[in-house]
N, C-alpha and C. Protein backbone atom coordinates (compact mmCIF):
# COMPACT_ATOMS: atom_id res chain seq x y z
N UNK A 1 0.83 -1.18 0.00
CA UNK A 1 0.00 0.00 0.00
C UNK A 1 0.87 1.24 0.00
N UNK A 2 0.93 2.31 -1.07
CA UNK A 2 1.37 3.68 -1.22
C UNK A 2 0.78 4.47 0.29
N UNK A 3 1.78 5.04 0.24
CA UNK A 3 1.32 6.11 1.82
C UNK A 3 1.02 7.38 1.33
N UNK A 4 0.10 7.59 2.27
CA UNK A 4 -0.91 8.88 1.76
C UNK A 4 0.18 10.40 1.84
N UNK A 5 0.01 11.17 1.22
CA UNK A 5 0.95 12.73 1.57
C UNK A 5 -0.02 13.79 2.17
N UNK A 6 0.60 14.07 3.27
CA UNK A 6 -0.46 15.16 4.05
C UNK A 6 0.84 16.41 3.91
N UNK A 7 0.45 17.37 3.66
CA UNK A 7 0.70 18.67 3.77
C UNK A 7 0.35 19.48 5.04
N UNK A 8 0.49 19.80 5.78
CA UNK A 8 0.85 20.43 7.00
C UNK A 8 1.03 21.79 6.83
N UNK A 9 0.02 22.77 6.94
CA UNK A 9 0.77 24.24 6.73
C UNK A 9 0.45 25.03 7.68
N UNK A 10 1.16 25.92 8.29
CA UNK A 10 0.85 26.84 8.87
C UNK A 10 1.74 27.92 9.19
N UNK A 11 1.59 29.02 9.42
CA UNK A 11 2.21 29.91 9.16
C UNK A 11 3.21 30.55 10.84
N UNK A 12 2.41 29.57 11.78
CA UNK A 12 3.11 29.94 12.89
C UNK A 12 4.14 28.28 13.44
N UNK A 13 5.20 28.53 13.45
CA UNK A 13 6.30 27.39 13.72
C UNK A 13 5.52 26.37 15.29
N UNK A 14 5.96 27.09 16.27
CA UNK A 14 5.08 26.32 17.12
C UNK A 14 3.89 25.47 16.99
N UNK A 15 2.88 26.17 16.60
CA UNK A 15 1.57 25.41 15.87
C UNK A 15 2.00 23.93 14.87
N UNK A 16 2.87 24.63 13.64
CA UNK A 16 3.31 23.38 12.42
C UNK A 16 4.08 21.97 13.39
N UNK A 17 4.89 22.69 14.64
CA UNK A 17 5.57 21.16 15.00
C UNK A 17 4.94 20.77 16.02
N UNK A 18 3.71 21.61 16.59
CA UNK A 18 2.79 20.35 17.66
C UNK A 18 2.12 19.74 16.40
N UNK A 19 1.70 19.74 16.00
CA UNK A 19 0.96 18.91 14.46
C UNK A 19 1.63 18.09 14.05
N UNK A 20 3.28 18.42 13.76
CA UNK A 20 3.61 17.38 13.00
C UNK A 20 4.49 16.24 14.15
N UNK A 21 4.39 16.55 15.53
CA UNK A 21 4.61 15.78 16.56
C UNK A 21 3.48 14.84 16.91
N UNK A 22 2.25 15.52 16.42
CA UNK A 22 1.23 14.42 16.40
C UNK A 22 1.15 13.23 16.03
N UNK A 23 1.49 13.74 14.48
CA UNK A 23 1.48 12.65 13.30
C UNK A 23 2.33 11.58 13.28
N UNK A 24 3.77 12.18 13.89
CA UNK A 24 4.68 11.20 13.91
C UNK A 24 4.32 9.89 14.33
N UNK A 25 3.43 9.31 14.61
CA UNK A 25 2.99 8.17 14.59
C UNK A 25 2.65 7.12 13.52
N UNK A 26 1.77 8.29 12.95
CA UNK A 26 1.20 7.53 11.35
C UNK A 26 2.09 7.70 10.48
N UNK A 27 3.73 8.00 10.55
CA UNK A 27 4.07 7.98 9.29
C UNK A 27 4.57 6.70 8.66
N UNK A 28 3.95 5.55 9.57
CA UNK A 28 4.11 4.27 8.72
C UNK A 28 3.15 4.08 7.21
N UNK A 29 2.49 5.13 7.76
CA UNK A 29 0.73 5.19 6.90
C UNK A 29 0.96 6.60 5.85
N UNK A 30 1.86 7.60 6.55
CA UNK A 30 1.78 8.90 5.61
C UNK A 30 2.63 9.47 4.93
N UNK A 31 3.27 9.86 4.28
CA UNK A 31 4.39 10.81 4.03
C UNK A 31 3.81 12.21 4.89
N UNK A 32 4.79 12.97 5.53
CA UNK A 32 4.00 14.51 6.06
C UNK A 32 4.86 15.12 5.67
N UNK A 33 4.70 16.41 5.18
CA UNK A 33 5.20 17.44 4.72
C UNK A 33 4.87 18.88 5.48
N UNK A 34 5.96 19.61 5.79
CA UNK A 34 5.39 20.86 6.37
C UNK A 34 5.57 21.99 5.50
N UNK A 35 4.89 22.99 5.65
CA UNK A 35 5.25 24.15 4.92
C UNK A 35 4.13 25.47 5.53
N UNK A 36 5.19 26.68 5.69
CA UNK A 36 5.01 27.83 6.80
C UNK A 36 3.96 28.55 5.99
N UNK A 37 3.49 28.72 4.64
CA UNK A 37 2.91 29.54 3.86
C UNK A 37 2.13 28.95 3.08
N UNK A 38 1.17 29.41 2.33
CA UNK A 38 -0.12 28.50 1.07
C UNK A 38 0.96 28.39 -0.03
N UNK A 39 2.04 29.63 -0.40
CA UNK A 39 2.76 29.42 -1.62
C UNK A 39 3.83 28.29 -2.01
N UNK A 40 4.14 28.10 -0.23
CA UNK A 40 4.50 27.13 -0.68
C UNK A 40 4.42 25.95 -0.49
N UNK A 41 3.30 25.41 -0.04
CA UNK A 41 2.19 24.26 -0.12
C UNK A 41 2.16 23.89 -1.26
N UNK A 42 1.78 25.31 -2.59
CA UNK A 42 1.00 25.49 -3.57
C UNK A 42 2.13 24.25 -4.49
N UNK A 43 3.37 24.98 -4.25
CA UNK A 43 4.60 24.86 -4.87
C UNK A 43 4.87 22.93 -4.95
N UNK A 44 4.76 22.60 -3.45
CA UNK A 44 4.86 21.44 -2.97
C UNK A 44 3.81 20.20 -3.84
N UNK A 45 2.47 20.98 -3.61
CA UNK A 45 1.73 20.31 -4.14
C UNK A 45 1.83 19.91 -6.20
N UNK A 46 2.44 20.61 -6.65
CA UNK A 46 2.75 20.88 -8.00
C UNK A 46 4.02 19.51 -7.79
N UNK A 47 4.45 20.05 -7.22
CA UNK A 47 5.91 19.07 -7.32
C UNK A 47 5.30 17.52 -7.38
N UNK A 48 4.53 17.08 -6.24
CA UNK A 48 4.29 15.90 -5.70
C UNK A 48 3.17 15.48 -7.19
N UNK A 49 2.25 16.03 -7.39
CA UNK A 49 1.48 15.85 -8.53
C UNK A 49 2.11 16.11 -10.08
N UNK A 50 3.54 16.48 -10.02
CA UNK A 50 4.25 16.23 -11.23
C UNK A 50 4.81 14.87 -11.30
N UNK A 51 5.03 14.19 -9.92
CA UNK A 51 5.31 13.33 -9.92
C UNK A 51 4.88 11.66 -9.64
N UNK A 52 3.24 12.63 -9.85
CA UNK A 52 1.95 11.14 -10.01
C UNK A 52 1.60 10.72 -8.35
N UNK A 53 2.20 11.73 -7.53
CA UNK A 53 1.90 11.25 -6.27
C UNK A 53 0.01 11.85 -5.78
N UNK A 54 -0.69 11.43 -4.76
CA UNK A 54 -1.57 11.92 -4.57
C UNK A 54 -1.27 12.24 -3.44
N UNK A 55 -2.34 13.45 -2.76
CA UNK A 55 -2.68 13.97 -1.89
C UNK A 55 -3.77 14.12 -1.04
N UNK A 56 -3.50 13.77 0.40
CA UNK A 56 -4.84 13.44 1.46
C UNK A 56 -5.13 15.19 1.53
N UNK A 57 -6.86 15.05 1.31
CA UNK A 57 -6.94 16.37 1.41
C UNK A 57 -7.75 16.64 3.34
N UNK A 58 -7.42 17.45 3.54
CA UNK A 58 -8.50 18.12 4.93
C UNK A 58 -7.73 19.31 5.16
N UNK A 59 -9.31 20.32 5.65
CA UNK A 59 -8.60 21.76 5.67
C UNK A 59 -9.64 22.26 6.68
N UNK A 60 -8.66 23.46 7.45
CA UNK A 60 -9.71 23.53 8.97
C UNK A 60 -9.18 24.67 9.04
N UNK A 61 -9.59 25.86 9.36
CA UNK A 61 -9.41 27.22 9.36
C UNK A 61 -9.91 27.47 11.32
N UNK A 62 -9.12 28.79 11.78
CA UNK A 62 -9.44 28.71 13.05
C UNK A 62 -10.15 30.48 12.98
């Protein structure tokens, strides 16, 4: 089974590494990726989908 790619963004550092301290569990299950800004999410996401990978989507605004 391919592991899912989650993108991780946020613009405040503290916030991005309690999140991605979360995850560290599932990354038998995920690839995680962080990134501080949407541009370069945007960027990330281009890359990964140039390269036939897919992307787990969920999005939560505070």
């Amino acid at each position: 089974m391919e592991k899912l790619n989650v993108i991780c963004v946020d613009d405040q550092r503290e916030v991005l590494s309690a999140v991605l301290k979360d995850l560290a569990p599932l990354t038998q299950w995920l690839n995680v990726e962080d990134c501080e800004s949407a541009d370069e999410a945007l960027d990330l996401m281009d890359e990964l989908d140039a390269e036939g990978e897919f992307i787990a989507w969920w999005y939560q605004t505070t």
